[in-house]
C-alpha atoms as a PDB file:
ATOM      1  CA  UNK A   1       0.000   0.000   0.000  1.00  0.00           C
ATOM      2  CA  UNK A   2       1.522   3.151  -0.980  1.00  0.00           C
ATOM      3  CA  UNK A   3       0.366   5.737   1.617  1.00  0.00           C
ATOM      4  CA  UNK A   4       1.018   9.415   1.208  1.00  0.00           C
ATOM      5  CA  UNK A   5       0.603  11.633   4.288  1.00  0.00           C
ATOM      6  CA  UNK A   6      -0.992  15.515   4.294  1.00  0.00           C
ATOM      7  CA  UNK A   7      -0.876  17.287   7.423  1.00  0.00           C
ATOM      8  CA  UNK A   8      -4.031  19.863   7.314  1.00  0.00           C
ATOM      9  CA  UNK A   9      -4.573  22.049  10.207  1.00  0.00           C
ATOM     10  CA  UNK A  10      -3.047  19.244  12.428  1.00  0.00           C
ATOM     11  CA  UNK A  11      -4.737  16.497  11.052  1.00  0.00           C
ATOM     12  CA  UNK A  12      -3.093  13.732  10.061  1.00  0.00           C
ATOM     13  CA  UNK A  13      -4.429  12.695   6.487  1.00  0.00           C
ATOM     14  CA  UNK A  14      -3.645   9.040   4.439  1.00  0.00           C
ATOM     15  CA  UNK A  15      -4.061   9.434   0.712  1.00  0.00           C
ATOM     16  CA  UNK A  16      -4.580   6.240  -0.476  1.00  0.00           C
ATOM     17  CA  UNK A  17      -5.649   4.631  -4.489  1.00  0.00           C
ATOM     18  CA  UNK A  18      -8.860   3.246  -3.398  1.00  0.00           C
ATOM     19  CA  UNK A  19      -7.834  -0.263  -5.354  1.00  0.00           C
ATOM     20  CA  UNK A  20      -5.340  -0.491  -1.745  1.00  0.00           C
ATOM     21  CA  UNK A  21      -8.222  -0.672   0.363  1.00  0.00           C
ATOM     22  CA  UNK A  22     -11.100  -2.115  -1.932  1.00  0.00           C
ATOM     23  CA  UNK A  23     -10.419  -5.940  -1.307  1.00  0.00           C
ATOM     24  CA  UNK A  24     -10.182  -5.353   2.714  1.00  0.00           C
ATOM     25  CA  UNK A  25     -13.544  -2.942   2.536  1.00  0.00           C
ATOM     26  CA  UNK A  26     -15.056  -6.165   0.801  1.00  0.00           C
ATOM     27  CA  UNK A  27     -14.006  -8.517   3.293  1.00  0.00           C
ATOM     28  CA  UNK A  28     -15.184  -6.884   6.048  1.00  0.00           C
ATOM     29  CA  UNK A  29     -18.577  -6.778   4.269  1.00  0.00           C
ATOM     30  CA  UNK A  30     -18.778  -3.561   3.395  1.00  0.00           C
ATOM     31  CA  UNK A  31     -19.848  -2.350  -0.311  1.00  0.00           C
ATOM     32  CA  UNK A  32     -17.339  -1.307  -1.957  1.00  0.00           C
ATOM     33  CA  UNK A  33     -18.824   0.477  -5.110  1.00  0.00           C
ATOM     34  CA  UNK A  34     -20.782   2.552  -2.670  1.00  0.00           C
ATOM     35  CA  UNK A  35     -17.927   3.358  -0.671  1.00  0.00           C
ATOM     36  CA  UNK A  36     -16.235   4.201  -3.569  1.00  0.00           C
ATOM     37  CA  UNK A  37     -18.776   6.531  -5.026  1.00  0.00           C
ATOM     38  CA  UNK A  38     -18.951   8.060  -1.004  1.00  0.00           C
ATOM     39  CA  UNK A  39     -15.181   8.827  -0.402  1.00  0.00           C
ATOM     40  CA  UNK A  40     -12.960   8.421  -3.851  1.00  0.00           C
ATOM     41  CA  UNK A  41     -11.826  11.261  -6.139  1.00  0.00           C
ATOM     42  CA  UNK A  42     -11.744  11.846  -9.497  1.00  0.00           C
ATOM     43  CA  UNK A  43      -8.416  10.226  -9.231  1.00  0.00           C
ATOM     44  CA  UNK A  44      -9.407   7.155  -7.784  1.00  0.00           C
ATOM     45  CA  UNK A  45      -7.943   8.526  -4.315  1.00  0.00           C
ATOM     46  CA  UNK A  46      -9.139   8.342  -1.124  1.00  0.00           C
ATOM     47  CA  UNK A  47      -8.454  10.362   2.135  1.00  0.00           C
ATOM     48  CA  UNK A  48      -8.505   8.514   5.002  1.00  0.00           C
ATOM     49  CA  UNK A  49      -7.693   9.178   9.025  1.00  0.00           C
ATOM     50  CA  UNK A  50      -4.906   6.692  10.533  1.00  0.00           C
ATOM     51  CA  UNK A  51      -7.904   5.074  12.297  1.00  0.00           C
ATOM     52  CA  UNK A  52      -9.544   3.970   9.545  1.00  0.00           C
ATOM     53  CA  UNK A  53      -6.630   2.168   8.380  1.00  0.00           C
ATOM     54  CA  UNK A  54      -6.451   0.648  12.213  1.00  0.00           C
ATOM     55  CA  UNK A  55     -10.176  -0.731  11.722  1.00  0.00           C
ATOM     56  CA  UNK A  56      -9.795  -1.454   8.393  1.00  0.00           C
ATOM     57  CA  UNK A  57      -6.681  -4.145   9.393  1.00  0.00           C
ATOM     58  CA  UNK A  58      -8.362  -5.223  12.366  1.00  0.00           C
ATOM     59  CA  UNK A  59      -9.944  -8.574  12.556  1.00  0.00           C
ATOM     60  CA  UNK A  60     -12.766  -7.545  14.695  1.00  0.00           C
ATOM     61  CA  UNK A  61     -14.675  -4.010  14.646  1.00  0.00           C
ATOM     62  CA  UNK A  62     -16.288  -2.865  17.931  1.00  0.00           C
ATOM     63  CA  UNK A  63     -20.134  -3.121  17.435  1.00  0.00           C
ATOM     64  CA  UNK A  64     -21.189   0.956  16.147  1.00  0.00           C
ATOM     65  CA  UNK A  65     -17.198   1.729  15.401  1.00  0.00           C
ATOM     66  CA  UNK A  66     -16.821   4.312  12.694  1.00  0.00           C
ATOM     67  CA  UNK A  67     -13.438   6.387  11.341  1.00  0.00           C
ATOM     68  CA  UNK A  68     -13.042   9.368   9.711  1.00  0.00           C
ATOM     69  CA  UNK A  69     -12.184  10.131   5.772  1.00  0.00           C
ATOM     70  CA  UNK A  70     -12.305  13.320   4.219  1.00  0.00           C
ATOM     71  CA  UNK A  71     -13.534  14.409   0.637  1.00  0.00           C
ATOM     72  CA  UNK A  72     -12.085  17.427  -1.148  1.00  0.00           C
ATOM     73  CA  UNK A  73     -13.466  19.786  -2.994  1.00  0.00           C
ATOM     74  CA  UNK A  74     -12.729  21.861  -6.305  1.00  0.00           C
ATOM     75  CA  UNK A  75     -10.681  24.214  -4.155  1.00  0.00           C
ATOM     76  CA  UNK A  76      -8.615  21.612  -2.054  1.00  0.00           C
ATOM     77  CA  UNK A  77     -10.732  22.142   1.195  1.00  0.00           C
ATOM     78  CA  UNK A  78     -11.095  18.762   3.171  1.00  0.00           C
ATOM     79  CA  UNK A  79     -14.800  17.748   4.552  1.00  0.00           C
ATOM     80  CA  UNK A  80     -14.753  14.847   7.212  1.00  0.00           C
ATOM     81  CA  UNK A  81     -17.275  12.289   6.876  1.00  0.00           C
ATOM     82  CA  UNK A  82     -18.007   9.042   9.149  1.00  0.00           C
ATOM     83  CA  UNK A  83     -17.888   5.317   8.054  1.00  0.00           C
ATOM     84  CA  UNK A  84     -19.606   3.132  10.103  1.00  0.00           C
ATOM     85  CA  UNK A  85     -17.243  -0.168   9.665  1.00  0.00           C
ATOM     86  CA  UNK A  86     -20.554  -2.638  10.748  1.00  0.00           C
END
């Protein structure tokens, strides 16, 4: 997985190619393509908080645990969002 890092107004941002993370979103029985639509660019990118990657390699999520990832917009402002991970 090739991880870059942004640090935006001390937050600690992954961007990752969504193909990185597609087959562990699927195994964890999450849809994918609607994830995808949710939290990818138009680069096939996604911006992610270091816990998401933490729930996203653990074998067992807490019952209600969400993380954090962050869209972007035309003018390179970050919006944080929620994924529930069950």
């Amino acid at each position: 997985m090739n991880t870059q890092k942004l640090n935006i107004r001390g937050t600690e941002i992954n961007k990752i190619s969504f193909s990185d993370i597609e087959l562990s979103l699927e195994e964890k029985g999450l849809n994918a393509d609607h994830i995808f639509a949710l939290i990818a660019d138009q680069n096939e990118f996604v911006y992610v908080s270091n816990g998401f990657l933490r729930g996203l390699n653990s074998t067992e999520n807490e019952i209600g645990e969400w993380h954090h990832y962050f869209t972007k917009d035309i003018d390179g402002h970050f919006t944080a969002g929620k994924l529930n991970f069950n």
